[in-house]
N, C-alpha and C. Protein backbone atom coordinates (compact mmCIF):
# COMPACT_ATOMS: atom_id res chain seq x y z
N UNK A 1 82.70 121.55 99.98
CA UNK A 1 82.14 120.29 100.51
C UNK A 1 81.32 119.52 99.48
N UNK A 2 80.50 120.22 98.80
CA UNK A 2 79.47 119.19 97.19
C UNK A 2 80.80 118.70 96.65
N UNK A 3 81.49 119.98 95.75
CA UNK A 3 82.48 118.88 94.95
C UNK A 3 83.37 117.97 95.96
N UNK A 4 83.68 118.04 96.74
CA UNK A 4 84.62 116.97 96.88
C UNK A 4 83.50 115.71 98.17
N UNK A 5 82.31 116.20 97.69
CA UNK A 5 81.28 114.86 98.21
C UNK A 5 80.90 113.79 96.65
N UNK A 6 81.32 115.24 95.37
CA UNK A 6 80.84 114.40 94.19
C UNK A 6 82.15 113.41 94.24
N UNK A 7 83.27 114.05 94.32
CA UNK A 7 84.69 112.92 94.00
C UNK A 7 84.71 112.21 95.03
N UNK A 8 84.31 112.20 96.02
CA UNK A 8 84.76 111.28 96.92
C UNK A 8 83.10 109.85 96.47
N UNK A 9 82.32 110.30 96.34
CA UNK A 9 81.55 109.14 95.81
C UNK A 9 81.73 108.39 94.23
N UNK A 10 82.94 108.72 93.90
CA UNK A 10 83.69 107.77 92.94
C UNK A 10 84.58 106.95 93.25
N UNK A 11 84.70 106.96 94.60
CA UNK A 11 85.59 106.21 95.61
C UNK A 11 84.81 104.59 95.80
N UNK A 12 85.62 103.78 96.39
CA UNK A 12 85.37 102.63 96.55
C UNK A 12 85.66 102.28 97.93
N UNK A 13 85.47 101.37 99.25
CA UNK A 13 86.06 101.11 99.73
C UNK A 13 87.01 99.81 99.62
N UNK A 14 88.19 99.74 99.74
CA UNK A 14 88.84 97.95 99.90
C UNK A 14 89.43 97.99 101.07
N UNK A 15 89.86 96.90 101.34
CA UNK A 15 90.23 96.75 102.74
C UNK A 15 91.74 97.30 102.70
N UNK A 16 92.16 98.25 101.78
CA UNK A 16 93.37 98.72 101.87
C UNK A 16 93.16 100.30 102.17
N UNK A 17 92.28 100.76 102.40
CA UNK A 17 91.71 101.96 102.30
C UNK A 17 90.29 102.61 100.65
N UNK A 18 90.77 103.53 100.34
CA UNK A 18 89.21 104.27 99.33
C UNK A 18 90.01 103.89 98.12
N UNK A 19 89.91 103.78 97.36
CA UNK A 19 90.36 103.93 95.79
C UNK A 19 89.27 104.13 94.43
N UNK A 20 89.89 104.86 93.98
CA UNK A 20 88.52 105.37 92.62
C UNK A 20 88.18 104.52 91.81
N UNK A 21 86.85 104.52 91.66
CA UNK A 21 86.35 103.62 90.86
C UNK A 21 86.52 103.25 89.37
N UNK A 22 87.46 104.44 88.83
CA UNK A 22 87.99 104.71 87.77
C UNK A 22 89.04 104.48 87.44
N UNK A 23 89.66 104.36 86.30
CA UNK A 23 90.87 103.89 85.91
C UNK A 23 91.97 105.10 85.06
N UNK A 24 92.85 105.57 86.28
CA UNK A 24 93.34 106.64 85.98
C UNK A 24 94.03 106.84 84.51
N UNK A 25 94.54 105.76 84.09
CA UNK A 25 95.36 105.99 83.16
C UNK A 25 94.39 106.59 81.68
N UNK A 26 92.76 106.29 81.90
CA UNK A 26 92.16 106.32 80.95
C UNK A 26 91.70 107.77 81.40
N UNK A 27 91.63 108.06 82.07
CA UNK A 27 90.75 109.62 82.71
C UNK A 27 92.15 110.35 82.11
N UNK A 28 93.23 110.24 82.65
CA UNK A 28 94.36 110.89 82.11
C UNK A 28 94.40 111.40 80.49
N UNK A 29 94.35 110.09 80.09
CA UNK A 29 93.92 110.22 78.19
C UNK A 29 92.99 110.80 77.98
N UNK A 30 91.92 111.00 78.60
CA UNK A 30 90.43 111.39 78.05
C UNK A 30 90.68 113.04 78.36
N UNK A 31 91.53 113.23 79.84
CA UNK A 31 91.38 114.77 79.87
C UNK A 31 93.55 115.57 79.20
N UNK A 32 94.06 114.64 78.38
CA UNK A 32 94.98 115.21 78.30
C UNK A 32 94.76 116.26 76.91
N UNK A 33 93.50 116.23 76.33
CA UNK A 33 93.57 117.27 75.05
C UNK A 33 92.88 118.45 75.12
N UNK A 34 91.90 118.13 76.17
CA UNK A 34 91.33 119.85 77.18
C UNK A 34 93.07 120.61 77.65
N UNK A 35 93.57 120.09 78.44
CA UNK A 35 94.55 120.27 78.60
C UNK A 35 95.94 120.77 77.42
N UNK A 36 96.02 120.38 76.42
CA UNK A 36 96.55 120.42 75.36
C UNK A 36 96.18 121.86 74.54
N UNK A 37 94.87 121.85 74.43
CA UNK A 37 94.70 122.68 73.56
C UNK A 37 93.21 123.43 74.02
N UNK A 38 92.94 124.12 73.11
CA UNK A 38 91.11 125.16 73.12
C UNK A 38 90.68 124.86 71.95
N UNK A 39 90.38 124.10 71.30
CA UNK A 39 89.22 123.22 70.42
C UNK A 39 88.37 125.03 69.73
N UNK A 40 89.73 125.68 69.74
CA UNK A 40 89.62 126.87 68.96
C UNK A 40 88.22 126.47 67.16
N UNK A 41 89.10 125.71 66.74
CA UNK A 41 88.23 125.37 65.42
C UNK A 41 86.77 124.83 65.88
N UNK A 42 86.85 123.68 66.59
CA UNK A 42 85.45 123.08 67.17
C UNK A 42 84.81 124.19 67.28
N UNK A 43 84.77 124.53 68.42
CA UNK A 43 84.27 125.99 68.85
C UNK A 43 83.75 126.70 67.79
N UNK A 44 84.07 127.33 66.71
CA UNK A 44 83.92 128.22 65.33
C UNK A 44 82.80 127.71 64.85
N UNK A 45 83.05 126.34 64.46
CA UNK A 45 82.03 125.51 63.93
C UNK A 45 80.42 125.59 64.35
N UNK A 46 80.72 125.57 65.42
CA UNK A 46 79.20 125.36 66.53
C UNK A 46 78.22 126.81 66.01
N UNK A 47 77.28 126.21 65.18
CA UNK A 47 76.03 127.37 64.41
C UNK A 47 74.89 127.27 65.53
N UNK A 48 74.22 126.24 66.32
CA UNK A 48 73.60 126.51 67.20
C UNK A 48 73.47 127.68 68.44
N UNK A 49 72.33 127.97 68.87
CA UNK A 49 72.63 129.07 70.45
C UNK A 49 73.53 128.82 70.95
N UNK A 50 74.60 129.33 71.55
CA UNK A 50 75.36 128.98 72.72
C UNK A 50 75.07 129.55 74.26
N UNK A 51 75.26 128.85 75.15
CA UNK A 51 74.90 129.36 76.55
C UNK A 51 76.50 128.93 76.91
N UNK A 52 77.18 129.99 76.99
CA UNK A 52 78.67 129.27 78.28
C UNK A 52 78.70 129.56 79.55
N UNK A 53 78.05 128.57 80.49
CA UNK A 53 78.27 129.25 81.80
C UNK A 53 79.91 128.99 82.35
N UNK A 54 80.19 129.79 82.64
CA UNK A 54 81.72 129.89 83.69
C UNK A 54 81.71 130.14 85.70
N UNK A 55 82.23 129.77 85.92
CA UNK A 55 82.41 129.93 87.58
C UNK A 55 82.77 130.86 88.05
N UNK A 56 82.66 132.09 88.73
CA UNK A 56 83.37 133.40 88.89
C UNK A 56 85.01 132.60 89.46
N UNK A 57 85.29 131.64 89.68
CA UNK A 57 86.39 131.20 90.38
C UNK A 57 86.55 130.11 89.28
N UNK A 58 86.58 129.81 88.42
CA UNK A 58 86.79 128.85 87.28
C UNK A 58 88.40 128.52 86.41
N UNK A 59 88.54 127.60 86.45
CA UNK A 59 89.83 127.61 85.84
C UNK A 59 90.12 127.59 84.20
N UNK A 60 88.73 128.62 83.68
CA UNK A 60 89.18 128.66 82.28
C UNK A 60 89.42 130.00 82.51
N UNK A 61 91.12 130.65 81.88
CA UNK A 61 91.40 131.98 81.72
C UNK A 61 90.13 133.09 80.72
N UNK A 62 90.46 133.93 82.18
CA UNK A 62 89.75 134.75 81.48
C UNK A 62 90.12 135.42 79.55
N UNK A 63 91.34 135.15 79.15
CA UNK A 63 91.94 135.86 77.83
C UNK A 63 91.27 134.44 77.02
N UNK A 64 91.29 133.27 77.67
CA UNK A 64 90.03 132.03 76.57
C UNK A 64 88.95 133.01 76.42
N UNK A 65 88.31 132.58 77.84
CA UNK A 65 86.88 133.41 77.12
C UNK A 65 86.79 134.76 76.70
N UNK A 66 87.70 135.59 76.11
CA UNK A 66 87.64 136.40 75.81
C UNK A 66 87.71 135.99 74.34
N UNK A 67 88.59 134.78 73.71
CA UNK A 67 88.95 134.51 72.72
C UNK A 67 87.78 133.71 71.92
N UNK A 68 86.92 133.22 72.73
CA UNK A 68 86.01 132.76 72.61
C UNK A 68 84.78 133.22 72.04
N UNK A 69 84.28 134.45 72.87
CA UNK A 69 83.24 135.18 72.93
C UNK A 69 83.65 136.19 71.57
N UNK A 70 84.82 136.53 71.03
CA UNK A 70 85.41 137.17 70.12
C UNK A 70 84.86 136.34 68.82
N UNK A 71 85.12 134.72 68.93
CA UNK A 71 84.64 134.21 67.19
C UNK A 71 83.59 133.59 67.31
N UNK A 72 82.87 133.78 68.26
CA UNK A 72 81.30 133.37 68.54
C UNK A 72 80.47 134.76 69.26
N UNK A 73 80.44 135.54 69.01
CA UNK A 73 79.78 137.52 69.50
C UNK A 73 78.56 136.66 70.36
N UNK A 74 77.41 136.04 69.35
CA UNK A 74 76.42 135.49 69.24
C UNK A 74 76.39 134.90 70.97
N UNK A 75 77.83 133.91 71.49
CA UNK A 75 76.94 133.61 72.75
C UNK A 75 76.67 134.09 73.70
N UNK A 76 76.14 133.41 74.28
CA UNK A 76 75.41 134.36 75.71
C UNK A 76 76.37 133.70 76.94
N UNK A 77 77.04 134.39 77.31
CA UNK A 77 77.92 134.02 78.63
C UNK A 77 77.20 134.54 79.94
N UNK A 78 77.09 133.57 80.94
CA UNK A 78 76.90 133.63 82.06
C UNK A 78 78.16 133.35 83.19
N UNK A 79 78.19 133.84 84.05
CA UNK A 79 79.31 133.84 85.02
C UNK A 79 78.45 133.83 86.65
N UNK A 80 78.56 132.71 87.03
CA UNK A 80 77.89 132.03 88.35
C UNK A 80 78.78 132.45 89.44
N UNK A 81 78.36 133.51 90.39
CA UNK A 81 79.09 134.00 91.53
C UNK A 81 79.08 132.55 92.70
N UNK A 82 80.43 132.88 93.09
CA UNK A 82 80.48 131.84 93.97
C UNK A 82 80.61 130.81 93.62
N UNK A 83 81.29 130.25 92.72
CA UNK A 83 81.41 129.30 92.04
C UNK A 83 82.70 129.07 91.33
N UNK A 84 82.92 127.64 91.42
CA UNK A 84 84.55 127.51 90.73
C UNK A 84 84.38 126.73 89.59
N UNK A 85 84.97 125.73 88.69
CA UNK A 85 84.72 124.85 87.79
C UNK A 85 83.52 123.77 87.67
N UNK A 86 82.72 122.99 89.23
CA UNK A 86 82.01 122.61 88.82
C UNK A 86 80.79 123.38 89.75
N UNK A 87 80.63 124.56 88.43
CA UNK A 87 79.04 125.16 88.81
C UNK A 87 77.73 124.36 89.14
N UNK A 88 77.90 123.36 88.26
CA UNK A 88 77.02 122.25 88.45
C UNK A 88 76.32 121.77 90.09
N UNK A 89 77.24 121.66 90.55
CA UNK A 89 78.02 121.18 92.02
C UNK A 89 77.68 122.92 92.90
N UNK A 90 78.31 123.62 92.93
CA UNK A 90 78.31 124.98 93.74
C UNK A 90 77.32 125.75 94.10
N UNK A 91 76.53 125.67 92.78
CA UNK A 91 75.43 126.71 92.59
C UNK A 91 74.26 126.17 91.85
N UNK A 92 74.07 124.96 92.33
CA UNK A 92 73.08 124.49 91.25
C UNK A 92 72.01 125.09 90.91
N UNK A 93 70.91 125.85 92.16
CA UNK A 93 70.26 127.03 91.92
C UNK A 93 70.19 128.10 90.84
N UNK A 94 71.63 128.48 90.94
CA UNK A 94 72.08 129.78 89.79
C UNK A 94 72.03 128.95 88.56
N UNK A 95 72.69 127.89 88.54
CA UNK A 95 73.06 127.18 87.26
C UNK A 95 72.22 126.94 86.53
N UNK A 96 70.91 126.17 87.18
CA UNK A 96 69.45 125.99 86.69
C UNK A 96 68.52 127.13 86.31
N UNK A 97 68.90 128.20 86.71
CA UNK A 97 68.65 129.56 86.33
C UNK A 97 69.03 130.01 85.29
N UNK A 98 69.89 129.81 84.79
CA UNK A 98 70.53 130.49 84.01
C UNK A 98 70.07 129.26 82.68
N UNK A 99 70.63 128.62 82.91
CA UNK A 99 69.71 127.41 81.72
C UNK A 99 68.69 127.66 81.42
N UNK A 100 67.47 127.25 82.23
CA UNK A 100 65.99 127.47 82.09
C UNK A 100 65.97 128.60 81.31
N UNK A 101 66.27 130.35 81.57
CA UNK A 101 66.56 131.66 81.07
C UNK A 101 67.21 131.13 79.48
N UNK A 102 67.99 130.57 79.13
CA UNK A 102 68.53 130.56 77.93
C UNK A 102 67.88 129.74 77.26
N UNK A 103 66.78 128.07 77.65
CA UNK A 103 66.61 127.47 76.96
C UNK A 103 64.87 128.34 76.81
N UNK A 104 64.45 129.14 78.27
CA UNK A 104 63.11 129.20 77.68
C UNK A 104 63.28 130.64 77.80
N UNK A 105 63.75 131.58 76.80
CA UNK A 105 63.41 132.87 77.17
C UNK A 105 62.78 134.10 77.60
């Protein structure tokens, strides 16, 4: 019910029914290289702390974050029960927990 209260308030009404306030063809482009690929190199790069929280129900494979946590040892992975992709949204409680914990130890 949160996430689909967050997407549905990107909605608009017109007198033809809801339509998104967004312009698909550009959301399409913006999310076709998540999709494409794992920013494997990006990733490597990153010398700062890392905190990755994941969703126990999340749609990044578990063999990513395995691939992940393999050329970065260093981050600290969290995994938010009850929760799917937007933890943000699900568990904000846990989520803010787990932040606060990583940014103030």
């Amino acid at each position: 019910p949160v996430v689909g209260a967050a997407w549905a308030d990107g909605l608009e009404q017109r007198p033809d029914g809801l339509w998104p306030q967004w312009d698909a063809d550009v959301l399409a482009d913006a999310l076709s290289d998540v999709a494409e690929r794992e920013f494997a190199e990006e990733w490597e790069a990153i010398s700062a702390p890392t905190l990755l929280i994941r969703g126990e129900r999340g749609s990044i494979p578990g063999d990513q974050i395995s691939r992940m946590l393999r050329a970065r040892p260093e981050t600290r992975l969290e995994t938010i029960a009850n929760a799917g992709h937007d933890v943000h949204l699900e568990q904000p409680v846990a989520w803010l927990k787990a932040l606060r914990e990583f940014l103030d130890p």
